[in-house]
Protein backbone atom coordinates (compact mmCIF):
# COMPACT_ATOMS: atom_id res chain seq x y z
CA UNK A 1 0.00 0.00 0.00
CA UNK A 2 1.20 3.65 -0.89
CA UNK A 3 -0.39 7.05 0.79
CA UNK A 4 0.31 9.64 -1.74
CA UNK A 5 1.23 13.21 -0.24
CA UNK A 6 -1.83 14.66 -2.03
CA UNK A 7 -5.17 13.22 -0.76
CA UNK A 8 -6.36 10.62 1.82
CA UNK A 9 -6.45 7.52 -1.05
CA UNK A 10 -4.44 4.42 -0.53
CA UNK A 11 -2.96 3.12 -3.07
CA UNK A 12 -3.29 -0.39 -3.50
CA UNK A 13 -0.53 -2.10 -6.45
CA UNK A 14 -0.67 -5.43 -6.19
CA UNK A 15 2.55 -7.42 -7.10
CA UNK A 16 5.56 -6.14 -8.78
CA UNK A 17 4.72 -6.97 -12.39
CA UNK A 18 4.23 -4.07 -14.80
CA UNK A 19 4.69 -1.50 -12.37
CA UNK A 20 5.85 0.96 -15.09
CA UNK A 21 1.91 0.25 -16.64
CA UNK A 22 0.51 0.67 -13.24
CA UNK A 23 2.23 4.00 -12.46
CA UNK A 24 1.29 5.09 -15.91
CA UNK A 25 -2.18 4.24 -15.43
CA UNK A 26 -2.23 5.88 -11.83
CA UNK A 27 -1.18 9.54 -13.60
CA UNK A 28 -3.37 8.97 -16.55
CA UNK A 29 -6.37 8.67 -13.79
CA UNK A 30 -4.76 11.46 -11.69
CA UNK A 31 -4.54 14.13 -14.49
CA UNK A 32 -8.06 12.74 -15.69
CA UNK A 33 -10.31 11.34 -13.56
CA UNK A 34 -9.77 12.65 -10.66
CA UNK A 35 -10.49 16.24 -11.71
CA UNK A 36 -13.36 14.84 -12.79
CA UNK A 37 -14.57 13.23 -9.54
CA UNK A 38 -13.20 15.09 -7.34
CA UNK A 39 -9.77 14.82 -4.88
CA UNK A 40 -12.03 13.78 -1.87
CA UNK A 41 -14.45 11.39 -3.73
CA UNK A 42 -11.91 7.84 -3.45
CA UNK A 43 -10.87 6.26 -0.23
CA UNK A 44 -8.83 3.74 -2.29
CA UNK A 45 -7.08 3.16 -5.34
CA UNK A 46 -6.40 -0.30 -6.67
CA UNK A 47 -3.93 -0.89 -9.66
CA UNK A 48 -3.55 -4.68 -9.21
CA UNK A 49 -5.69 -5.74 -12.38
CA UNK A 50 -3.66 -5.16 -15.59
CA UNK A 51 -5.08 -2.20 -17.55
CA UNK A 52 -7.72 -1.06 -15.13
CA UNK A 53 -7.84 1.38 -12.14
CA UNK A 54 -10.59 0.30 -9.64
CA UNK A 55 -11.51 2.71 -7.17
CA UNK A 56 -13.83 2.50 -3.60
CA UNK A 57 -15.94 5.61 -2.97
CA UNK A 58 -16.04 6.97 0.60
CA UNK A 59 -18.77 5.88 2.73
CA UNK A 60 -21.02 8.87 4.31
């Protein structure tokens, strides 16, 4: 698991395959999606399925 310095998401990678694809895929989301959705929106951030970013919403 990673905390990034920005937010309250943890970053879930799974194992050490393809991390360059992962960490692609995590700033693809961050200058895209998360704009989008909001900084605050995400409690967690998974990147262990290849090609996909799968993301749990915070509960209220």
């Amino acid at each position: 698991m990673m905390v990034p310095k920005l937010g309250d998401q943890l970053i879930e990678l799974g194992d050490a395959e393809d991390l360059d694809e992962k960490f692609s895929n995590l700033m693809t989301f961050y200058r895209k999606g998360m704009p989008r959705a909001g900084w605050n929106t995400y409690t967690k951030i998974s990147l262990k399925f290849r090609n996909q970013v799968v993301c749990t919403k915070e509960k209220k």
